[in-house]
C-alpha atoms as a PDB file:
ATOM      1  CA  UNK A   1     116.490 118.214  84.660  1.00  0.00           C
ATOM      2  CA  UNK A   2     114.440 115.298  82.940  1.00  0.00           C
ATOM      3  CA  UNK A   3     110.988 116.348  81.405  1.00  0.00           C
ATOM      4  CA  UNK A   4     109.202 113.791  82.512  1.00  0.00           C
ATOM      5  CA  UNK A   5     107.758 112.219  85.572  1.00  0.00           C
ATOM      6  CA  UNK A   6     106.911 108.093  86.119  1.00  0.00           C
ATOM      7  CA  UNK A   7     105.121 107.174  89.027  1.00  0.00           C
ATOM      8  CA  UNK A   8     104.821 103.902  89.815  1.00  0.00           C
ATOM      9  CA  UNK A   9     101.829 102.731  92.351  1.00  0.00           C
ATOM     10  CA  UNK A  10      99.753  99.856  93.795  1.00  0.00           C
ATOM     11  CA  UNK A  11      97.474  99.583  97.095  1.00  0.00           C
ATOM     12  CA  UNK A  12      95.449  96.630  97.989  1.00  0.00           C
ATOM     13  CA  UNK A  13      92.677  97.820  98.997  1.00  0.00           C
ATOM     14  CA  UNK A  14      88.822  96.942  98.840  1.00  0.00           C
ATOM     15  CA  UNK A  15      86.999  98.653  96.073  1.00  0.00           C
ATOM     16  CA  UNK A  16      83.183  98.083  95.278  1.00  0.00           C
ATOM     17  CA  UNK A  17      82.918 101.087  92.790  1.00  0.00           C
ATOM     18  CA  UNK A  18      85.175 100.261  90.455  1.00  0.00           C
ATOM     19  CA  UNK A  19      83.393 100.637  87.229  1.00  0.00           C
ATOM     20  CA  UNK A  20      82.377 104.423  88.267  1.00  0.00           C
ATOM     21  CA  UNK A  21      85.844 105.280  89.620  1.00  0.00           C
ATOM     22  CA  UNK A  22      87.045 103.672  86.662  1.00  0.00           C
ATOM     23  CA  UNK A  23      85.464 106.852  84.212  1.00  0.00           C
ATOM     24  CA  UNK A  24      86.229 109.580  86.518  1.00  0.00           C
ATOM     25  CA  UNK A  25      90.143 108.410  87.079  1.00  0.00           C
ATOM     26  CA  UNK A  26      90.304 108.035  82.667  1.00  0.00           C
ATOM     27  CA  UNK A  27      88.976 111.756  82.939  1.00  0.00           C
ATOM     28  CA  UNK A  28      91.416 112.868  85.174  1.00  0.00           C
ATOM     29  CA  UNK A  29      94.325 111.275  83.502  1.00  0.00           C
ATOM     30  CA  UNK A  30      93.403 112.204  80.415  1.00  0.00           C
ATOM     31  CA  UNK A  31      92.398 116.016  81.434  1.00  0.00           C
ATOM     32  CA  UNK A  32      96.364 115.638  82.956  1.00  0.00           C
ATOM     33  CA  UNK A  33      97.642 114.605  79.361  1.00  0.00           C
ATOM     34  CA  UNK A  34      98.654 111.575  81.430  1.00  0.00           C
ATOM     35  CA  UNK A  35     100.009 108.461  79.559  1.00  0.00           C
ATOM     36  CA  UNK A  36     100.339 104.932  81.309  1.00  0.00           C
ATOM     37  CA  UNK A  37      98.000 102.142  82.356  1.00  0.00           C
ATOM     38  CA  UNK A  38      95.818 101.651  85.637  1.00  0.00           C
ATOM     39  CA  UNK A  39      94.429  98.487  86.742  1.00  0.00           C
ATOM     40  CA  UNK A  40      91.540  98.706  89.078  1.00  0.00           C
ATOM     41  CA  UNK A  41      89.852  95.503  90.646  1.00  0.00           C
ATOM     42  CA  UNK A  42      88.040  94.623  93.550  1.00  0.00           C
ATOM     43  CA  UNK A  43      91.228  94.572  95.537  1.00  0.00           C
ATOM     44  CA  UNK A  44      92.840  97.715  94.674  1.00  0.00           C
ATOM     45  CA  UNK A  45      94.770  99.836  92.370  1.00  0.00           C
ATOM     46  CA  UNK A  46      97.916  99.361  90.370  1.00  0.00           C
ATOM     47  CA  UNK A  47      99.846 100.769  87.500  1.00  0.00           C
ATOM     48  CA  UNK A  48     102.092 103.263  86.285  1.00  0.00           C
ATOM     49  CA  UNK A  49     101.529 106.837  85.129  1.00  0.00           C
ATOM     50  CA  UNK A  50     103.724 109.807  83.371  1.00  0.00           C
ATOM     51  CA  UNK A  51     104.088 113.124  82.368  1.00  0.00           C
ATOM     52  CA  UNK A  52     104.757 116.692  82.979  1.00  0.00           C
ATOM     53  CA  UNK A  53     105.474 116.639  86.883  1.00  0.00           C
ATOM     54  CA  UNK A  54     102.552 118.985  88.341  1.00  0.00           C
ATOM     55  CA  UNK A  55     100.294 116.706  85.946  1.00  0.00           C
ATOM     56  CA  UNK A  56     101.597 112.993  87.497  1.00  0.00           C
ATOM     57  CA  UNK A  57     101.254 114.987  90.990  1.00  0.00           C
ATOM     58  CA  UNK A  58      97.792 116.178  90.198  1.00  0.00           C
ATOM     59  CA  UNK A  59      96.222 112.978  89.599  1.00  0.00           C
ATOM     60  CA  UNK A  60      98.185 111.743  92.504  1.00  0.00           C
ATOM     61  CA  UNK A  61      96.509 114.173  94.727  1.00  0.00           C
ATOM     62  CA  UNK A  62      93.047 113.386  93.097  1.00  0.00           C
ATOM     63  CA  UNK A  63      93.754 109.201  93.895  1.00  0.00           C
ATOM     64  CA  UNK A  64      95.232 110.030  97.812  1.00  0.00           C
ATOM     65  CA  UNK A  65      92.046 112.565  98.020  1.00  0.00           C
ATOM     66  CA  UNK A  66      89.994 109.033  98.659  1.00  0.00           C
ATOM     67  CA  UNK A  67      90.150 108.274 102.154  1.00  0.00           C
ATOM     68  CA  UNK A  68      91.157 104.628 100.658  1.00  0.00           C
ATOM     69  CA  UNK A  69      94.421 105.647  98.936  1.00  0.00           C
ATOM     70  CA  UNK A  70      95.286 108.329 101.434  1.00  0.00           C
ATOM     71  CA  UNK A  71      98.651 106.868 102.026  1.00  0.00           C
ATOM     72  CA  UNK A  72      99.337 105.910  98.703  1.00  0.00           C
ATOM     73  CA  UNK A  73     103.268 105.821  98.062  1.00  0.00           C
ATOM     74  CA  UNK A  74     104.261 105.455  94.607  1.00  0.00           C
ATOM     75  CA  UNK A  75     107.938 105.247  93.222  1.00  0.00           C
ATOM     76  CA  UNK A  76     109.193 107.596  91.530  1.00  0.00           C
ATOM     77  CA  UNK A  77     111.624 108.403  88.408  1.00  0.00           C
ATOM     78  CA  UNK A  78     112.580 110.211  85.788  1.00  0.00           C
ATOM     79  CA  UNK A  79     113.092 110.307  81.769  1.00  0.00           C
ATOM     80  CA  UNK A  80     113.922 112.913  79.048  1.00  0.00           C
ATOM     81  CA  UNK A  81     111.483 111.078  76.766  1.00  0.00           C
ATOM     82  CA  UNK A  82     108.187 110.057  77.636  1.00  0.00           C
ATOM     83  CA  UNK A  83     108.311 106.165  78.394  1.00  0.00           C
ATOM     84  CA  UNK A  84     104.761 105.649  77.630  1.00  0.00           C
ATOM     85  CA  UNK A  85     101.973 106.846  74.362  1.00  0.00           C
ATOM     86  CA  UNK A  86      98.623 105.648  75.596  1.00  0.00           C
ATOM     87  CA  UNK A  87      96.424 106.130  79.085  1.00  0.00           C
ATOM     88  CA  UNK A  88      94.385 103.102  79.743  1.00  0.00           C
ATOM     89  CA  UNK A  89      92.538 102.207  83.087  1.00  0.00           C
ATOM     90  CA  UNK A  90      91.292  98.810  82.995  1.00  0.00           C
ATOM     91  CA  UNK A  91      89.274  96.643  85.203  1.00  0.00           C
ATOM     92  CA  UNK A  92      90.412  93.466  86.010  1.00  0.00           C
ATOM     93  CA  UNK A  93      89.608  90.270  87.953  1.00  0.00           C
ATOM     94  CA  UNK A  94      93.328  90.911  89.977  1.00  0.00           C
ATOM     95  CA  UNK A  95      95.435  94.168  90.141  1.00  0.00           C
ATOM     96  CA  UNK A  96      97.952  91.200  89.892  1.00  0.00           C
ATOM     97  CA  UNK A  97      97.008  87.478  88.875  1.00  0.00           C
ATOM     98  CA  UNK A  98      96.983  84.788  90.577  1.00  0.00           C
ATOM     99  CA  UNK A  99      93.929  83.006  90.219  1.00  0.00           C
ATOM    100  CA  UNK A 100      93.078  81.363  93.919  1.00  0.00           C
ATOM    101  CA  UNK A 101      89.831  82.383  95.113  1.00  0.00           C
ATOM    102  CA  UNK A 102      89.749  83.684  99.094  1.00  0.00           C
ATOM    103  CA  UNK A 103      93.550  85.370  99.297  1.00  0.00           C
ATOM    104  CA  UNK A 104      92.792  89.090 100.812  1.00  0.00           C
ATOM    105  CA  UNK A 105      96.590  90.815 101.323  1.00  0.00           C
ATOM    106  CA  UNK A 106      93.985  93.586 102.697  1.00  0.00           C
ATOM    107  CA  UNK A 107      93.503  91.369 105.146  1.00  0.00           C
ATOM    108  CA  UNK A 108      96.146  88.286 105.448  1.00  0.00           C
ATOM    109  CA  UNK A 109      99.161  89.316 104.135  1.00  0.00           C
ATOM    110  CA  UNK A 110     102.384  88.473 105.889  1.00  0.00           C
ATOM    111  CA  UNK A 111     104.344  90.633 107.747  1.00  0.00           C
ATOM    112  CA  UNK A 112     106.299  93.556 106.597  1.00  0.00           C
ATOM    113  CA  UNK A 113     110.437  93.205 107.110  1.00  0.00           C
ATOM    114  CA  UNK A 114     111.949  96.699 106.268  1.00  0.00           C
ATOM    115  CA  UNK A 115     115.230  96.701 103.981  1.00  0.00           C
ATOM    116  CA  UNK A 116     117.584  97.154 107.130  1.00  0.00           C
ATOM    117  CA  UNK A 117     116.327  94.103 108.763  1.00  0.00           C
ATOM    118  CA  UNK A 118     116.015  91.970 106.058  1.00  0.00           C
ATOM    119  CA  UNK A 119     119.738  90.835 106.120  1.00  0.00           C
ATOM    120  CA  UNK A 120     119.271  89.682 109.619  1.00  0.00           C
ATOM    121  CA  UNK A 121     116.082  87.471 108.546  1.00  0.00           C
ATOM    122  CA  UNK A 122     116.849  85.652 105.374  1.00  0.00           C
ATOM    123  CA  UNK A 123     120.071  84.447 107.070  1.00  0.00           C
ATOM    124  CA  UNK A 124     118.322  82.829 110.071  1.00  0.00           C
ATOM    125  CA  UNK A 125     119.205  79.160 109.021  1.00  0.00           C
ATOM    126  CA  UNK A 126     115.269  78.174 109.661  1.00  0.00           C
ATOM    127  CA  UNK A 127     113.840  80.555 107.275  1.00  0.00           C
ATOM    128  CA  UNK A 128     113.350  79.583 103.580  1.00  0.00           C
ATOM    129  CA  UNK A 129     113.604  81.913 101.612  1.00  0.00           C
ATOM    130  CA  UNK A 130     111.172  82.409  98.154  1.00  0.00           C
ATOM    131  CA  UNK A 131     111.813  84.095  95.326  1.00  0.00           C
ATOM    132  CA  UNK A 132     108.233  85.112  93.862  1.00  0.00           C
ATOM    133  CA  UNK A 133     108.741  86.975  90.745  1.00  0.00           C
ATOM    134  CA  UNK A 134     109.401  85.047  86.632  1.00  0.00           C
ATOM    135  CA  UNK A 135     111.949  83.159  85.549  1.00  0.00           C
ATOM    136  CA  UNK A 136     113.387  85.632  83.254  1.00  0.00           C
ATOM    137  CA  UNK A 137     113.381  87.858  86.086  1.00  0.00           C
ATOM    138  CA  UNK A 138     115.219  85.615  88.426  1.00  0.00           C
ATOM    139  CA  UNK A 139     117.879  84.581  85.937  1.00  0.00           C
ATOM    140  CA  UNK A 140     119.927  87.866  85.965  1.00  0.00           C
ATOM    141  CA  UNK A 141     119.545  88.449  89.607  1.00  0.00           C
ATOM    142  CA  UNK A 142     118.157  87.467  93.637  1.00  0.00           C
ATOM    143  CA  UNK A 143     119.102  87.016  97.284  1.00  0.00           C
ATOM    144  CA  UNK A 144     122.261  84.614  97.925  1.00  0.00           C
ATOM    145  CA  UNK A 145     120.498  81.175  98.426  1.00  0.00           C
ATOM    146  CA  UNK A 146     116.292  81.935  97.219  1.00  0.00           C
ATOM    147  CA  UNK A 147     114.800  79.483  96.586  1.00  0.00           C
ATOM    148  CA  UNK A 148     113.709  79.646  92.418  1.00  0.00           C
ATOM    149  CA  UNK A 149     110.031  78.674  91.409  1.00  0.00           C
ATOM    150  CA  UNK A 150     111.264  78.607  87.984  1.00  0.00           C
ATOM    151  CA  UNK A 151     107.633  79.706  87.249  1.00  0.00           C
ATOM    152  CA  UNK A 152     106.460  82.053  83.874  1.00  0.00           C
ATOM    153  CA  UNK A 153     103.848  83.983  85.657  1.00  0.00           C
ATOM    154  CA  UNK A 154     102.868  85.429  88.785  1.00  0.00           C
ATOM    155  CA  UNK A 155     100.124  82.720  88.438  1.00  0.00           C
ATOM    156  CA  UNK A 156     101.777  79.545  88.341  1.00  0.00           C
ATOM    157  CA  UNK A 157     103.062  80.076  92.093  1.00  0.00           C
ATOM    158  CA  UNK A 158     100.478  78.476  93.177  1.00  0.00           C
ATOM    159  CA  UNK A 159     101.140  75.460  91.977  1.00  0.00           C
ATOM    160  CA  UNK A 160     104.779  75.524  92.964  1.00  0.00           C
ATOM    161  CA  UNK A 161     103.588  76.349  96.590  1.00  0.00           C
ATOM    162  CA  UNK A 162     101.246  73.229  96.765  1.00  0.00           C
ATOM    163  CA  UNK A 163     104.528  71.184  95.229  1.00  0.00           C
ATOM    164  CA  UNK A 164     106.893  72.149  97.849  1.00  0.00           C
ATOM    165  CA  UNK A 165     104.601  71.714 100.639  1.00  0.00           C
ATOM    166  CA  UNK A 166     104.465  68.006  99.679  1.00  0.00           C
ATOM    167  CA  UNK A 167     106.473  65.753 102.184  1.00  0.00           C
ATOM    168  CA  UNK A 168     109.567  66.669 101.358  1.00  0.00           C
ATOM    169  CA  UNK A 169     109.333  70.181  99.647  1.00  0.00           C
ATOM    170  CA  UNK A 170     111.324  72.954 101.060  1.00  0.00           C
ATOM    171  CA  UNK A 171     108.097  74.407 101.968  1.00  0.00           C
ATOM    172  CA  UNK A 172     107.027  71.083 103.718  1.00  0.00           C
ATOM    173  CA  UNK A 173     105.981  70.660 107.778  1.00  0.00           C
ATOM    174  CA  UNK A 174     108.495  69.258 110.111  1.00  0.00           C
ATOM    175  CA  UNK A 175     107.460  67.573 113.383  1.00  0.00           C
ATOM    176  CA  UNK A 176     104.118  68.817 112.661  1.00  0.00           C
ATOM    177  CA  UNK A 177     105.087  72.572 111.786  1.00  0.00           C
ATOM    178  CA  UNK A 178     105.317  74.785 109.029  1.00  0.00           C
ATOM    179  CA  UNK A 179     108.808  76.465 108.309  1.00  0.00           C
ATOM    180  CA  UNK A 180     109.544  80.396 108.870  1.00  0.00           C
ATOM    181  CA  UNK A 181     108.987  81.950 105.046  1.00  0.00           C
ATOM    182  CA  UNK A 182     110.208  84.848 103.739  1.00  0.00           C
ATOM    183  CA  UNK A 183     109.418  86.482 100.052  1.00  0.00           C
ATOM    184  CA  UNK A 184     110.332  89.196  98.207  1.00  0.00           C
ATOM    185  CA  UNK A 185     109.183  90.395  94.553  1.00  0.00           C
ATOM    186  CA  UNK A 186     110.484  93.721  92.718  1.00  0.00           C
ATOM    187  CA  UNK A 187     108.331  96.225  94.733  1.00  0.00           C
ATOM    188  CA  UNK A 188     106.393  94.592  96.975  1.00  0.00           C
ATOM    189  CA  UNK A 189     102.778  93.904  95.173  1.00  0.00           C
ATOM    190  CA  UNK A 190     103.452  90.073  94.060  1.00  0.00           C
ATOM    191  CA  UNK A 191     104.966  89.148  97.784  1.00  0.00           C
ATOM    192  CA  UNK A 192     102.377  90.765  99.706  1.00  0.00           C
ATOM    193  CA  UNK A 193      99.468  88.189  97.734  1.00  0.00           C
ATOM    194  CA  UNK A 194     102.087  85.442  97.632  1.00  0.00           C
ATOM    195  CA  UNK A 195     102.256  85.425 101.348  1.00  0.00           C
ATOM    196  CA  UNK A 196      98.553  85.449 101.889  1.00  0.00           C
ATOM    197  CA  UNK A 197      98.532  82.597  99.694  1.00  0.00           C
ATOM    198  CA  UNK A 198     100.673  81.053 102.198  1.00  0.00           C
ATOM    199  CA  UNK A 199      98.894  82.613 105.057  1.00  0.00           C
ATOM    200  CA  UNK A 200      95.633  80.967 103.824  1.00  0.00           C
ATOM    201  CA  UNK A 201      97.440  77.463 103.656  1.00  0.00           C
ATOM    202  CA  UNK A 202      98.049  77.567 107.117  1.00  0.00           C
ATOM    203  CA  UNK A 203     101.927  79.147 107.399  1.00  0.00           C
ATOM    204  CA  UNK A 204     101.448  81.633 110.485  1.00  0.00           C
ATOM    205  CA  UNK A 205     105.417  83.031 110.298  1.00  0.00           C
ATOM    206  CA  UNK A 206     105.798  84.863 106.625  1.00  0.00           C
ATOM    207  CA  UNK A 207     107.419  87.777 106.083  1.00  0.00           C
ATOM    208  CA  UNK A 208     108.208  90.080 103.116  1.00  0.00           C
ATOM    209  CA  UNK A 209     110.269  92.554 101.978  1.00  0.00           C
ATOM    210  CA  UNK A 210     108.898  95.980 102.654  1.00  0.00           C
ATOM    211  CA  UNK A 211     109.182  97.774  99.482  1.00  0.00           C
ATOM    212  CA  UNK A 212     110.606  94.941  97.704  1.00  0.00           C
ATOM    213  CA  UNK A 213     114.283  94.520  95.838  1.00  0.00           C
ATOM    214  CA  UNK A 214     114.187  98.039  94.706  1.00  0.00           C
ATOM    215  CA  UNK A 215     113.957  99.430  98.127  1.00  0.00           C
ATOM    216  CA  UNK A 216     116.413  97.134  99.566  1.00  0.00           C
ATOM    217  CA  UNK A 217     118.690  98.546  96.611  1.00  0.00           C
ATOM    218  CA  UNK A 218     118.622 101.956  97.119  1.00  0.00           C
ATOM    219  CA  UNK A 219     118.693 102.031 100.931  1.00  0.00           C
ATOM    220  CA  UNK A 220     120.909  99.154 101.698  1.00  0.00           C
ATOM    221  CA  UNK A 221     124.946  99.675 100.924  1.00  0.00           C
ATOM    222  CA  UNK A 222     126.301  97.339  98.936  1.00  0.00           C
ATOM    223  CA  UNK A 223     128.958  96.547 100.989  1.00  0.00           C
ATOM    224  CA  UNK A 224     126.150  95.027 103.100  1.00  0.00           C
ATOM    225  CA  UNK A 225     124.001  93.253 100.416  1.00  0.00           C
ATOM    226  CA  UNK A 226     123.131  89.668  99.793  1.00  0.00           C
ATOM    227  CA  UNK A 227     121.704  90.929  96.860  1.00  0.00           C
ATOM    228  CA  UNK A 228     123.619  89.049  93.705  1.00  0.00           C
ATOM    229  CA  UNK A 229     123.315  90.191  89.711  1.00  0.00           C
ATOM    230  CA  UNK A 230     120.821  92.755  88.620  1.00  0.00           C
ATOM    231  CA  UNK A 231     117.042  93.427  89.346  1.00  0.00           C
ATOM    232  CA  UNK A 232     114.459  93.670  86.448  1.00  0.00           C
ATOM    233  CA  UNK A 233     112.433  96.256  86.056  1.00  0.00           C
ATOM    234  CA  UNK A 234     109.494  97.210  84.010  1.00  0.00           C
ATOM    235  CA  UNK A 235     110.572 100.138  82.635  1.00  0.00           C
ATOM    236  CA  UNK A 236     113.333 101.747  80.073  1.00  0.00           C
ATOM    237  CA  UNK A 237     115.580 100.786  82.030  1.00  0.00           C
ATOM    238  CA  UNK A 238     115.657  97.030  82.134  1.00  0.00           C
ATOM    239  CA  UNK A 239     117.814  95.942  85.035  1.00  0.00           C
ATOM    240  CA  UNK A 240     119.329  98.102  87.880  1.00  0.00           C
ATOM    241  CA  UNK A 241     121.773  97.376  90.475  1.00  0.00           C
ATOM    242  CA  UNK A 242     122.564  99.005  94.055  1.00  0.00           C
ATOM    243  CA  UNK A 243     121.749 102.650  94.378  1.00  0.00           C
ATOM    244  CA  UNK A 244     119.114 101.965  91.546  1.00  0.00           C
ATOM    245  CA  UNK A 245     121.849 102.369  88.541  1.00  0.00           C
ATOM    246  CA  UNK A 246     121.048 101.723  85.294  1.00  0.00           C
ATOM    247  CA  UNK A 247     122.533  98.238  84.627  1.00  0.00           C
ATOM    248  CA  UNK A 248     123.475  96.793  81.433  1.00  0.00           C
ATOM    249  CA  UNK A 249     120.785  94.604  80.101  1.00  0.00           C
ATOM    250  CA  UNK A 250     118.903  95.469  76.982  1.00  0.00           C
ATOM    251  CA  UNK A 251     115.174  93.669  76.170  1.00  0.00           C
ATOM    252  CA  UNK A 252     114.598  91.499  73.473  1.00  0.00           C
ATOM    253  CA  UNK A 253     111.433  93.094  71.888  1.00  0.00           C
ATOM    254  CA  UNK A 254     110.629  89.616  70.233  1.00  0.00           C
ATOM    255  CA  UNK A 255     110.171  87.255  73.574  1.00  0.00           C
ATOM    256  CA  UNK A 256     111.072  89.953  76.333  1.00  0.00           C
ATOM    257  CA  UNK A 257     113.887  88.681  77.512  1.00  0.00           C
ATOM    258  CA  UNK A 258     116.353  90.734  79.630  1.00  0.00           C
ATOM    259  CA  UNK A 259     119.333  90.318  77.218  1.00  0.00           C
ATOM    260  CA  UNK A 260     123.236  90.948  78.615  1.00  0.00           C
ATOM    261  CA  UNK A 261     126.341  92.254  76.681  1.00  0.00           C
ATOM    262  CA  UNK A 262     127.581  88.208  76.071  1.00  0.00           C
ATOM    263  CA  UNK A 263     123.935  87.153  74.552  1.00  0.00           C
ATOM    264  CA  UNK A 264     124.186  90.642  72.267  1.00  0.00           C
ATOM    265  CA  UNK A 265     127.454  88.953  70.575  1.00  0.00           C
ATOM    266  CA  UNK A 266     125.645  85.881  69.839  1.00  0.00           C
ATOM    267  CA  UNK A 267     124.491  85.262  65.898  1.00  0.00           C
ATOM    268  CA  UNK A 268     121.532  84.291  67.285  1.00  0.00           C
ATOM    269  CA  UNK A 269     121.123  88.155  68.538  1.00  0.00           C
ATOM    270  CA  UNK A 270     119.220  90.638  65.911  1.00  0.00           C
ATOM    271  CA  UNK A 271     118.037  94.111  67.620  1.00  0.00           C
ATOM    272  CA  UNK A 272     114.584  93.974  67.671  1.00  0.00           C
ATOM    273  CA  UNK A 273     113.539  90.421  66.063  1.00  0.00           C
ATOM    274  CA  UNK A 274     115.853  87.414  68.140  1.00  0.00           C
ATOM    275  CA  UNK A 275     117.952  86.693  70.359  1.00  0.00           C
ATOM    276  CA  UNK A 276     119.246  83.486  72.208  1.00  0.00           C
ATOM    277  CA  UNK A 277     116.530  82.464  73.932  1.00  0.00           C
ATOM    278  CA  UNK A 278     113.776  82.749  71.448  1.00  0.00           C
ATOM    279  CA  UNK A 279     116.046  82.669  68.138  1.00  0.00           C
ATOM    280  CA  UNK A 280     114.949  78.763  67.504  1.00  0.00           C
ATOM    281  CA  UNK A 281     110.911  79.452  68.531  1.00  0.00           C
ATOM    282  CA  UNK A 282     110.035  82.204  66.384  1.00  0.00           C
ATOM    283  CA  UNK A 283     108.761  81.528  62.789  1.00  0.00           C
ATOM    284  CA  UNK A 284     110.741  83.121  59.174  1.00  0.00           C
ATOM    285  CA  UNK A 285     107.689  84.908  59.075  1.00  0.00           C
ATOM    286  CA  UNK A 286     107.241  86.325  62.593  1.00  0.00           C
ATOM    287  CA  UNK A 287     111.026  87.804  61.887  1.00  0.00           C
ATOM    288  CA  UNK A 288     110.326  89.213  59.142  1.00  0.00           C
ATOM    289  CA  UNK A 289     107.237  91.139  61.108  1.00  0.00           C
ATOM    290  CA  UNK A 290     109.837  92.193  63.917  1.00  0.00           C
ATOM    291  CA  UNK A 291     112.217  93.055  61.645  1.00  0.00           C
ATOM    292  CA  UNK A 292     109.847  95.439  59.710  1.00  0.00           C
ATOM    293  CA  UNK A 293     108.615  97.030  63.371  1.00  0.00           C
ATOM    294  CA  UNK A 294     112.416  97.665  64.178  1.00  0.00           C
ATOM    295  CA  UNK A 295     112.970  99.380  60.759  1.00  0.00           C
ATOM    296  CA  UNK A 296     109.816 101.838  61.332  1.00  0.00           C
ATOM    297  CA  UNK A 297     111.072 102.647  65.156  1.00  0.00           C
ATOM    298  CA  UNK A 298     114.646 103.270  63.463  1.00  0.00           C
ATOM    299  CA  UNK A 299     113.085 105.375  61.077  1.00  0.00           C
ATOM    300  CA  UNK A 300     110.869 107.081  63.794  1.00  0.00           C
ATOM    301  CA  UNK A 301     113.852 107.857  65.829  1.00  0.00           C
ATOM    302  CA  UNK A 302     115.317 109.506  63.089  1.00  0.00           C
ATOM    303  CA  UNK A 303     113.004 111.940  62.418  1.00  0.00           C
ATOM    304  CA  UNK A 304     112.385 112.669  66.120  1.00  0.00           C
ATOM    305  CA  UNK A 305     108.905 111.018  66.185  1.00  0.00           C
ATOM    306  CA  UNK A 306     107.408 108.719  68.537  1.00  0.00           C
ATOM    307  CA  UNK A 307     106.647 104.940  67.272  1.00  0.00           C
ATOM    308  CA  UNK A 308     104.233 102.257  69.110  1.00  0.00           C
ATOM    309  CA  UNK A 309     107.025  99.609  68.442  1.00  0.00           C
ATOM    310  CA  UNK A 310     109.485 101.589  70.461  1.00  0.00           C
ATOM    311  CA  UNK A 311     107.626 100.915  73.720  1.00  0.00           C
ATOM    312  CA  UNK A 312     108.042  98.073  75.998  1.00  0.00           C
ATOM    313  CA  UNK A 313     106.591  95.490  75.374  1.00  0.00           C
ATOM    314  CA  UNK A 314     106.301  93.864  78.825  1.00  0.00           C
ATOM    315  CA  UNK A 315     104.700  90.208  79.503  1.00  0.00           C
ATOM    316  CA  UNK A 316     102.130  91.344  82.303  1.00  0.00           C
ATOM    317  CA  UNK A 317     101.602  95.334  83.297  1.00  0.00           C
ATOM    318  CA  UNK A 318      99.973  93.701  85.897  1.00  0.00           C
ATOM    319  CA  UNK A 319     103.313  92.566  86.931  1.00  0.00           C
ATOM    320  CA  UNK A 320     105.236  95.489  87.064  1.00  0.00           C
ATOM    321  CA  UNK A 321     105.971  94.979  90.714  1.00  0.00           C
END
């Protein structure tokens, strides 16, 4: 069985003691031998945690001990090595960013569609369908016929929303009304702010996907899906596919890029310091840094030891659903 225990969570919910709860939950973790990160803001709690399995379920049992994050549901998975070095809980503005003032999921978000119904929804022919996560997520996998924001963050949505709700957009009014919406991220945390965002511009018909991609993957048969390619994740992993395999993308550890099997054979492709889509926009110098950090994570794995380098680097841990 695999040593060690990741738990994945997030809960919008309103805080007003974050700076306190912030100390006692770093004492916890840390008493736990916990390693991950925690974002706490005004509207909630998110992050990932792991460890020795009665120490992840002990701090669980501490966070679901507040009547606020009584129902708190994270995912769960396992490793044989431990996926992160450091415990961290932060405060932040946003347990995810994305920078418009007034959008309360606690109290606007759109309405849940669970992974059974979903099908059923998304291919109603007056329902557009939104695809809320990054670009580089997007580009190795999503639902047959989403619409792509083509955005690099969580917090240029916004933006993109505004755009298409121009005469003409996808997301514009006909005859005076807005369209049917429907939105789906990796686990659910992005879509359920995205659709208050909409919510709050006046769309009273948006829907999300209750427990995002991944749930839809594991629960759904793939005989079934209208899920196409692979889903990103934030973790070891990199991509997985139905039943939440393993899939076979690697990460670039100089821009982050999910990288597949064909981008591996290009010559623009060096483990650990390039790869297609960054080869041309890094500097002689900064490959020569990455270069060096893969050579000390080499060397690390050799002897058995832990290296900094060898973590993922991910764009946004504020992202990681």
């Amino acid at each position: 069985m695999s040593k060690f225990l990741t738990a994945a969570l997030y809960k919008f919910v309103e805080f007003q003691d974050t700076s306190s709860f912030k100390e006692t939950l770093q004492t916890v973790c840390d008493a736990h031998h916990i390693k991950g990160t925690l974002l706490l803001a005004d509207e909630g709690i998110n992050g990932t945690i792991a460890g020795a399995e009665s120490d992840v379920r002990a701090v669980l049992a501490y966070l679901r001990a507040d009547p606020r994050l009584s129902d708190l549901t994270p995912k769960e998975s396992w490793s044989e090595s431990p996926p992160f070095l450091r415990m961290k809980v932060r405060l932040k503005k946003e347990i995810v960013t994305l920078g418009v003032p007034g959008v309360n999921p606690v109290q606007m978000a759109g309405s849940y569609v669970k992974p059974d119904a979903w099908n059923a929804l998304i291919s109603a022919p007056d329902v557009v369908l939104v695809d809320t996560r990054n670009d580089y997520e997007v580009s190795i996998g999503s639902f047959k016929g989403a619409l792509d924001p083509n955005v690099k963050t969580f917090a240029d949505l916004p933006q993109w929303v505004s755009a298409q709700a121009a005469a003409g957009g996808a997301l514009a009014s006909a005859e005076g009304k807005k369209p049917k919406v429907a939105m789906f991220c990796t686990g659910g945390i992005r879509c359920e702010k995205s659709t208050a965002l909409l919510r709050q511009l006046g769309f009273d018909e948006v829907y999300h996907l209750e427990g995002g991609i991944l749930k839809y993957l594991e629960t759904v048969p793939q005989a079934n899906s209208l899920w196409e390619g692979e889903c990103f994740v934030f973790d070891e992993r990199v991509s997985v596919g139905h039943g939440l395999q393993p899939g076979p993308y690697e990460l670039c550890r100089s821009c982050r890029h999910p990288v597949g099997a064909a981008e591996r054979q290009s010559p623009h492709y060096v483990k650990g310091v390039s790869c297609p889509h960054c080869f041309d926009q890094k500097t002689e110098a900064q490959k020569q840094g990455f270069a060096e950090r893969q050579r000390q994570v080499e060397l690390a794995r050799q002897r058995g030891q832990a290296h900094v380098g060898a973590q993922m680097p991910f764009k946004n841990h504020s992202e990681l659903k």
